[in-house]
C-alpha atoms as a PDB file:
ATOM      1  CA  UNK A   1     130.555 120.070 147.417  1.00  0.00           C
ATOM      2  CA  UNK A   2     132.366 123.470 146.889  1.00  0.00           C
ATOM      3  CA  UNK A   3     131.486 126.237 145.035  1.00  0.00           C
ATOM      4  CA  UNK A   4     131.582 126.249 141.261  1.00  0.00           C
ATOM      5  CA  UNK A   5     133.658 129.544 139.896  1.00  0.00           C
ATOM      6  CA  UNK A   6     131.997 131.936 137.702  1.00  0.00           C
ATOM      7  CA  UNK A   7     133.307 130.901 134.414  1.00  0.00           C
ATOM      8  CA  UNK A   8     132.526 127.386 135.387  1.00  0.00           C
ATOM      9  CA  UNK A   9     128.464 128.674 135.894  1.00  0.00           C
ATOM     10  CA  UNK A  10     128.379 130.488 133.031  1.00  0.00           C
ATOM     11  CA  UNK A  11     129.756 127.310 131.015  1.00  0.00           C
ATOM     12  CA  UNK A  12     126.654 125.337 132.766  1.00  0.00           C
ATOM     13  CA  UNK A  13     124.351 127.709 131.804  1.00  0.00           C
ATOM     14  CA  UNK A  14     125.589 127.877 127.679  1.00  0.00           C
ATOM     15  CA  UNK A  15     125.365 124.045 128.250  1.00  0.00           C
ATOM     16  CA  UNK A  16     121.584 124.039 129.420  1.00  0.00           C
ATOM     17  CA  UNK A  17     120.629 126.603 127.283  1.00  0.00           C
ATOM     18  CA  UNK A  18     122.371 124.897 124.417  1.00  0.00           C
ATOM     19  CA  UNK A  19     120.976 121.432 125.333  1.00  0.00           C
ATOM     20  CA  UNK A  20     117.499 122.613 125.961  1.00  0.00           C
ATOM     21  CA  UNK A  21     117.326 124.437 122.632  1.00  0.00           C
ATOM     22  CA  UNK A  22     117.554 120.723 121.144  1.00  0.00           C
ATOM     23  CA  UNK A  23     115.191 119.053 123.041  1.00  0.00           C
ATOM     24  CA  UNK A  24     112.703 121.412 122.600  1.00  0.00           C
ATOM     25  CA  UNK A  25     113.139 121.546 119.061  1.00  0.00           C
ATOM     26  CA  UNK A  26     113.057 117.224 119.888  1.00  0.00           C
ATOM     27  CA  UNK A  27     110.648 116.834 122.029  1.00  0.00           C
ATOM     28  CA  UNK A  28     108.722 119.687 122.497  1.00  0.00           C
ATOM     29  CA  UNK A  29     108.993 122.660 126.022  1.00  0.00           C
ATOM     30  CA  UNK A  30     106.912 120.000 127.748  1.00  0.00           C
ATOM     31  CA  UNK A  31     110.578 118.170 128.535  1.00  0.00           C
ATOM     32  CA  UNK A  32     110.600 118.299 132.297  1.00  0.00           C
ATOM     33  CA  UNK A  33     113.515 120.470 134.051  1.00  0.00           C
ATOM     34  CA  UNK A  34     114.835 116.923 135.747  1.00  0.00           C
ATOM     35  CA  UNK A  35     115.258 115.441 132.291  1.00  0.00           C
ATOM     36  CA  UNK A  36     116.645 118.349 130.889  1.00  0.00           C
ATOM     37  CA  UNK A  37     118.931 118.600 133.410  1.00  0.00           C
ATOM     38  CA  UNK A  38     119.917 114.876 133.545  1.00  0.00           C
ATOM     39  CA  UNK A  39     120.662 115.638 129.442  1.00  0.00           C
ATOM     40  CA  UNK A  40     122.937 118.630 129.927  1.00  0.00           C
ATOM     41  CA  UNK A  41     124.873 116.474 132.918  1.00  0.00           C
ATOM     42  CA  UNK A  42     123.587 118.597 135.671  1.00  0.00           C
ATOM     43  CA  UNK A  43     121.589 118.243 139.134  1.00  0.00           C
ATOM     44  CA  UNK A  44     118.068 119.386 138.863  1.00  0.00           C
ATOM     45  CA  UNK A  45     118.932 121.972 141.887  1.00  0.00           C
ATOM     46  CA  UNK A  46     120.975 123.439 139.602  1.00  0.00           C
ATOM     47  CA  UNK A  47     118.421 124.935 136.901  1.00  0.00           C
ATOM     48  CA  UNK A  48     117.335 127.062 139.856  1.00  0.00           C
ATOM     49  CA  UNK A  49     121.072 128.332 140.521  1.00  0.00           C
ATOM     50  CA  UNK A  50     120.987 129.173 136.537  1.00  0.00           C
ATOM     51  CA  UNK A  51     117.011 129.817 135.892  1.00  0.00           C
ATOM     52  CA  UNK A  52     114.473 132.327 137.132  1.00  0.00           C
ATOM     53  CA  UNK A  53     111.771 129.627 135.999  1.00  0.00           C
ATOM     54  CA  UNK A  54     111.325 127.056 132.727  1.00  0.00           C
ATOM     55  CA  UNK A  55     109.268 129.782 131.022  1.00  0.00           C
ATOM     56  CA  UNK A  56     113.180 131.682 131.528  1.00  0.00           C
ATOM     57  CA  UNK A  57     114.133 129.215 129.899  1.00  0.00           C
ATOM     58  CA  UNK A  58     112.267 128.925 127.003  1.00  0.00           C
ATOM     59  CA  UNK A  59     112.771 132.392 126.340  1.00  0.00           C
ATOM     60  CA  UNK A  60     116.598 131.911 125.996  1.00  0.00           C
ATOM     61  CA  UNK A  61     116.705 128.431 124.004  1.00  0.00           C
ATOM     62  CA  UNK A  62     114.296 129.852 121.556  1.00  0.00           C
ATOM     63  CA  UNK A  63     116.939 132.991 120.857  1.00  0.00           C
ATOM     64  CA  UNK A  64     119.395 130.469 121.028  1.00  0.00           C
ATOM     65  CA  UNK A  65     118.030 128.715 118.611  1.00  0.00           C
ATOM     66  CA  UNK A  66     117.005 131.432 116.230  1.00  0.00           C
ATOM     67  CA  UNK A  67     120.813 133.042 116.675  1.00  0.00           C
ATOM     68  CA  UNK A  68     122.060 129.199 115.616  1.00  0.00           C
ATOM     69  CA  UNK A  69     119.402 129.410 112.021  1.00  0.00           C
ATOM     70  CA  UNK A  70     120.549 133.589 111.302  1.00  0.00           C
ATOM     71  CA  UNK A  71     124.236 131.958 111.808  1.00  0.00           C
ATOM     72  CA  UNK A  72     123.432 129.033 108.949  1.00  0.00           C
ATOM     73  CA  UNK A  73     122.185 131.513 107.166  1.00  0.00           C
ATOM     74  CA  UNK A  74     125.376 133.840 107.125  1.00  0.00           C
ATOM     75  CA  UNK A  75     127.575 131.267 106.512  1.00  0.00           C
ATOM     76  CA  UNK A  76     126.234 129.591 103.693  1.00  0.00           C
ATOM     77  CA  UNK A  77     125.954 133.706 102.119  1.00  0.00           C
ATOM     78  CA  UNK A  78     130.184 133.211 102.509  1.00  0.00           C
ATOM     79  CA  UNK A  79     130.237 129.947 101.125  1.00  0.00           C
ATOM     80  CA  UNK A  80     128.637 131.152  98.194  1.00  0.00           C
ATOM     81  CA  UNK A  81     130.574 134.391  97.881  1.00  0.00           C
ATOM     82  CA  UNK A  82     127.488 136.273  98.936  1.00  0.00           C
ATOM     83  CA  UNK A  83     125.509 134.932  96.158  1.00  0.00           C
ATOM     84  CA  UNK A  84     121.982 134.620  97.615  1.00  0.00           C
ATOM     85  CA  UNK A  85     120.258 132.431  95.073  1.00  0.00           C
ATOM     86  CA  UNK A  86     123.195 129.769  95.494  1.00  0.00           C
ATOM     87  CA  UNK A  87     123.283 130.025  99.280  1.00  0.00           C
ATOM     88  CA  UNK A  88     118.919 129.955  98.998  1.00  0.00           C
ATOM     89  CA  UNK A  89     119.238 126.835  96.861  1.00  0.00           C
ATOM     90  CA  UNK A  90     121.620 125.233  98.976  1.00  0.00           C
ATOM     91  CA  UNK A  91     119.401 125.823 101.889  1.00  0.00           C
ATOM     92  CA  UNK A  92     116.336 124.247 100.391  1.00  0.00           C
ATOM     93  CA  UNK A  93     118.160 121.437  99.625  1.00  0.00           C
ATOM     94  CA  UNK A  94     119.645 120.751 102.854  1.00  0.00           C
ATOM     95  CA  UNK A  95     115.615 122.027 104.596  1.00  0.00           C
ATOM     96  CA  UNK A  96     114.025 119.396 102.071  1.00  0.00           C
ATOM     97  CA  UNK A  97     115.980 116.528 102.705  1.00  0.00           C
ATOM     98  CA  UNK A  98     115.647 113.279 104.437  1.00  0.00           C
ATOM     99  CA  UNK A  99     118.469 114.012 106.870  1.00  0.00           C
ATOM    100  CA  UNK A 100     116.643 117.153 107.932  1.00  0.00           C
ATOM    101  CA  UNK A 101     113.567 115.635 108.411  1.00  0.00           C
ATOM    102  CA  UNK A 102     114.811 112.921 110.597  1.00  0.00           C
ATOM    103  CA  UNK A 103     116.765 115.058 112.778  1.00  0.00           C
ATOM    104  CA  UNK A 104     115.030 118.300 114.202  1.00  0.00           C
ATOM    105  CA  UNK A 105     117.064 117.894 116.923  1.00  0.00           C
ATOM    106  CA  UNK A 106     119.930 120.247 115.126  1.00  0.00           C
ATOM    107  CA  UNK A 107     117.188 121.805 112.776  1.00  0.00           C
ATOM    108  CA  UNK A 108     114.837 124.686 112.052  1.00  0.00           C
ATOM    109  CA  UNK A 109     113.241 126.111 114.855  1.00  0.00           C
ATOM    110  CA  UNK A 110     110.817 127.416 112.502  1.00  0.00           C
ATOM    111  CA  UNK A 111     109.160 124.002 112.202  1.00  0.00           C
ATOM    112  CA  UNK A 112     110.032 122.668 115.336  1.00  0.00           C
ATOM    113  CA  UNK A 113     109.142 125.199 117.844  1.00  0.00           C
ATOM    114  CA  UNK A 114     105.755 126.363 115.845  1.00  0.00           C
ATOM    115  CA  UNK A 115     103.128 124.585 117.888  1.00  0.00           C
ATOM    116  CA  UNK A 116     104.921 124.883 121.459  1.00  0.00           C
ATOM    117  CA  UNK A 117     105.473 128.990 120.479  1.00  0.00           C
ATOM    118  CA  UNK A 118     101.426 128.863 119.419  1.00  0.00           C
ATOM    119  CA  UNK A 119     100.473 127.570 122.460  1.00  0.00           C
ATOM    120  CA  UNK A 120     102.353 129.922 125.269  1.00  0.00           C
ATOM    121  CA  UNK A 121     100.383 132.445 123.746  1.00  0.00           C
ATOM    122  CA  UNK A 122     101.746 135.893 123.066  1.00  0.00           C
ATOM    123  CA  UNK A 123     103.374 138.267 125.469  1.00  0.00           C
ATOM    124  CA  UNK A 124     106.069 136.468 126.017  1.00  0.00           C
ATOM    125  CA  UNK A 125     109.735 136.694 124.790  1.00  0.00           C
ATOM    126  CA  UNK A 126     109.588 133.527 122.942  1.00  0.00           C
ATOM    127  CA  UNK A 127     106.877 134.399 121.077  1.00  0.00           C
ATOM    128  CA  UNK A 128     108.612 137.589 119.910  1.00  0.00           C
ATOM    129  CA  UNK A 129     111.739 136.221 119.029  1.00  0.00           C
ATOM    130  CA  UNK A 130     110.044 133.591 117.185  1.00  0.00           C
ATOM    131  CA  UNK A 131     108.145 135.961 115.123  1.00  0.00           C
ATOM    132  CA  UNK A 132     111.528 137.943 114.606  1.00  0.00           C
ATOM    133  CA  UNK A 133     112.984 134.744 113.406  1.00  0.00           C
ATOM    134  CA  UNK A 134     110.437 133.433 110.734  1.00  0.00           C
ATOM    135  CA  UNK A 135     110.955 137.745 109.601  1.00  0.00           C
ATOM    136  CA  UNK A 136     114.299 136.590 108.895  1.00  0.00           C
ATOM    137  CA  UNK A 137     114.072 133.539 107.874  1.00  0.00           C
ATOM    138  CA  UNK A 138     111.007 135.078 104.898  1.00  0.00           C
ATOM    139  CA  UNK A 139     113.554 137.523 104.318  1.00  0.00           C
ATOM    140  CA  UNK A 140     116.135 135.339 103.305  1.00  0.00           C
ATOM    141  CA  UNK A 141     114.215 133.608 101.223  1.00  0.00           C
ATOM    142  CA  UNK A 142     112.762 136.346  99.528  1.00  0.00           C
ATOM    143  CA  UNK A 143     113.687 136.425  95.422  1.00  0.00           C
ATOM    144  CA  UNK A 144     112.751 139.436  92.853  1.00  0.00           C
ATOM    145  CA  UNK A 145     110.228 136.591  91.405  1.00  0.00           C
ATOM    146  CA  UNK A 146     108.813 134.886  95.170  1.00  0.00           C
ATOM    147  CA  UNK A 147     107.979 135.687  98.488  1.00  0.00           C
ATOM    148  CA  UNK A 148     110.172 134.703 101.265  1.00  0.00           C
ATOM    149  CA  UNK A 149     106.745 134.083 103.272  1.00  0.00           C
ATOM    150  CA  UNK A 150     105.286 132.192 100.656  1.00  0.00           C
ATOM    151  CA  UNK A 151     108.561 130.163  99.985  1.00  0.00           C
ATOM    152  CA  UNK A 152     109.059 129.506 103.877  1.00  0.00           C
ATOM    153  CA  UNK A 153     105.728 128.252 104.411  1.00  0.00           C
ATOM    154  CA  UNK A 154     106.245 125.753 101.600  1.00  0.00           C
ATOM    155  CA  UNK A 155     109.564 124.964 103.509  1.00  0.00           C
ATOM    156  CA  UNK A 156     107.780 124.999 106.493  1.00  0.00           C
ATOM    157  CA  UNK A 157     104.670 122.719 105.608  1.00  0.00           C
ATOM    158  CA  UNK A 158     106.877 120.387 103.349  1.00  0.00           C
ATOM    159  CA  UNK A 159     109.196 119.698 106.508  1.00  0.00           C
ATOM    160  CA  UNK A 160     106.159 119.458 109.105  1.00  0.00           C
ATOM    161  CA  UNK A 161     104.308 117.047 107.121  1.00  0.00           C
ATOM    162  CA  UNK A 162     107.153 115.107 105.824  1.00  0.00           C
ATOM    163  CA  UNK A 163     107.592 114.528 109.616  1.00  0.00           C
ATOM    164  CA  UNK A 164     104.245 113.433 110.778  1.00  0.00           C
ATOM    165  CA  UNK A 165     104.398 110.994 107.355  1.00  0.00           C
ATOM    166  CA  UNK A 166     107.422 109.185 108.092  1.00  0.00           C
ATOM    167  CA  UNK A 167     107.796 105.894 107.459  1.00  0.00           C
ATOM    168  CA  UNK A 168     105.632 106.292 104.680  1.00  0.00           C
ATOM    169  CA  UNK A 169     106.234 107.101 100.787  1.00  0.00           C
ATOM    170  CA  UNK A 170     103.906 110.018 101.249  1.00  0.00           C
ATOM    171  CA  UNK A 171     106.891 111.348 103.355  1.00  0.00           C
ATOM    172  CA  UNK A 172     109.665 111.265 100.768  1.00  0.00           C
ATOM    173  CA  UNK A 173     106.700 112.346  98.086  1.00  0.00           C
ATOM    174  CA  UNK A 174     106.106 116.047 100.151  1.00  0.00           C
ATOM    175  CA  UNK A 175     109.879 116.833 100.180  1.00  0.00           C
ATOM    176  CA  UNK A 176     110.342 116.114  96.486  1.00  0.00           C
ATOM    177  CA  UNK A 177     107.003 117.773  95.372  1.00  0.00           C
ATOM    178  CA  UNK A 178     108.106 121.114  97.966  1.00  0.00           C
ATOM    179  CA  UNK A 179     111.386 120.596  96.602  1.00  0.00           C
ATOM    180  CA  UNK A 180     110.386 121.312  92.561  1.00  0.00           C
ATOM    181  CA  UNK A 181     108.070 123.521  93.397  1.00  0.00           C
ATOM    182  CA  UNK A 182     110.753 125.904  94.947  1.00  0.00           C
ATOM    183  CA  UNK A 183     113.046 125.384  92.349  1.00  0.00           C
ATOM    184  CA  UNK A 184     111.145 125.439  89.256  1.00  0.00           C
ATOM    185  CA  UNK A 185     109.375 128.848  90.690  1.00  0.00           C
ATOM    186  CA  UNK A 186     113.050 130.042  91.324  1.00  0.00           C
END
């Protein structure tokens, strides 16, 4: 099998990168490199063509991630004409909704990466972008009236719980309680 050209490697690597930023946000950064791999429709030996190590790895789907959430963010700003409180309250429906819930796949890192990020401890550069991103994130949030902090851990624990209670009323229940209690404080 013949070389592939540089463009071509640099595709493979957006395409791990890309496809291990959802399966971590899935599954967890326990997936193993060989499924992974299999996902992004490459050959194990191949992460180690792209990849210093997994821990590599991690690092750059957890940017990725976070640069995906700071792009959501922009864009709903210009669909709302740079109003904030629209493009907030659009964003806390869409964070507090079924759909969200049941896919983190393609959803906040915040929620999704929070126990994984806790346990590689700090020092690394995942844990430092992460704690850049849920800056952000607060910031976003943030109102003259509420704190972005306090309003993204009610996002936050909403979303988490609403997870672990699927299935169950109590699920549905924590998204609509979160969700009034964001947007009567607003």
């Amino acid at each position: 099998m013949g070389r592939v050209s540089q463009a071509q490697a640099e595709e493979n690597r957006r395409r791990v990168v890309g496809t291990a930023s959802r399966l971590f946000r899935e599954q967890g950064t326990q997936v193993s490199v060989a499924d992974l791999m299999k996902a992004a429709g490459l050959t194990h030996g191949a992460f180690y063509k792209q990849f210093a190590s997994k821990d590599a790895l991690v690092d750059e789907a957890t940017a990725h991630a976070f640069t995906e959430l700071a792009q959501r963010h922009s864009a709903g700003l210009e669909r709302y004409d740079g109003q904030r409180e629209a493009a907030q309250q659009a964003l806390i429906d869409t964070y507090l909704s079924a759909e969200h819930r049941d896919d983190p796949a393609d959803g906040c890192p915040v929620a999704a990466l929070a126990t994984d990020i806790a346990r590689e401890g700090g020092g690394r550069e995942a844990t430092r972008v992460y704690a850049e991103g849920v800056a952000d994130f607060a910031d976003f949030l943030a109102t003259d009236d509420q704190d972005g902090i306090v309003r993204l851990c009610t996002l936050f624990g909403a979303l988490v719980l609403s997870r672990a209670t699927k299935g169950s009323p109590l699920s549905e229940e924590i998204l609509t309680a979160a969700h009034a209690a964001l947007t009567e404080a607003g």
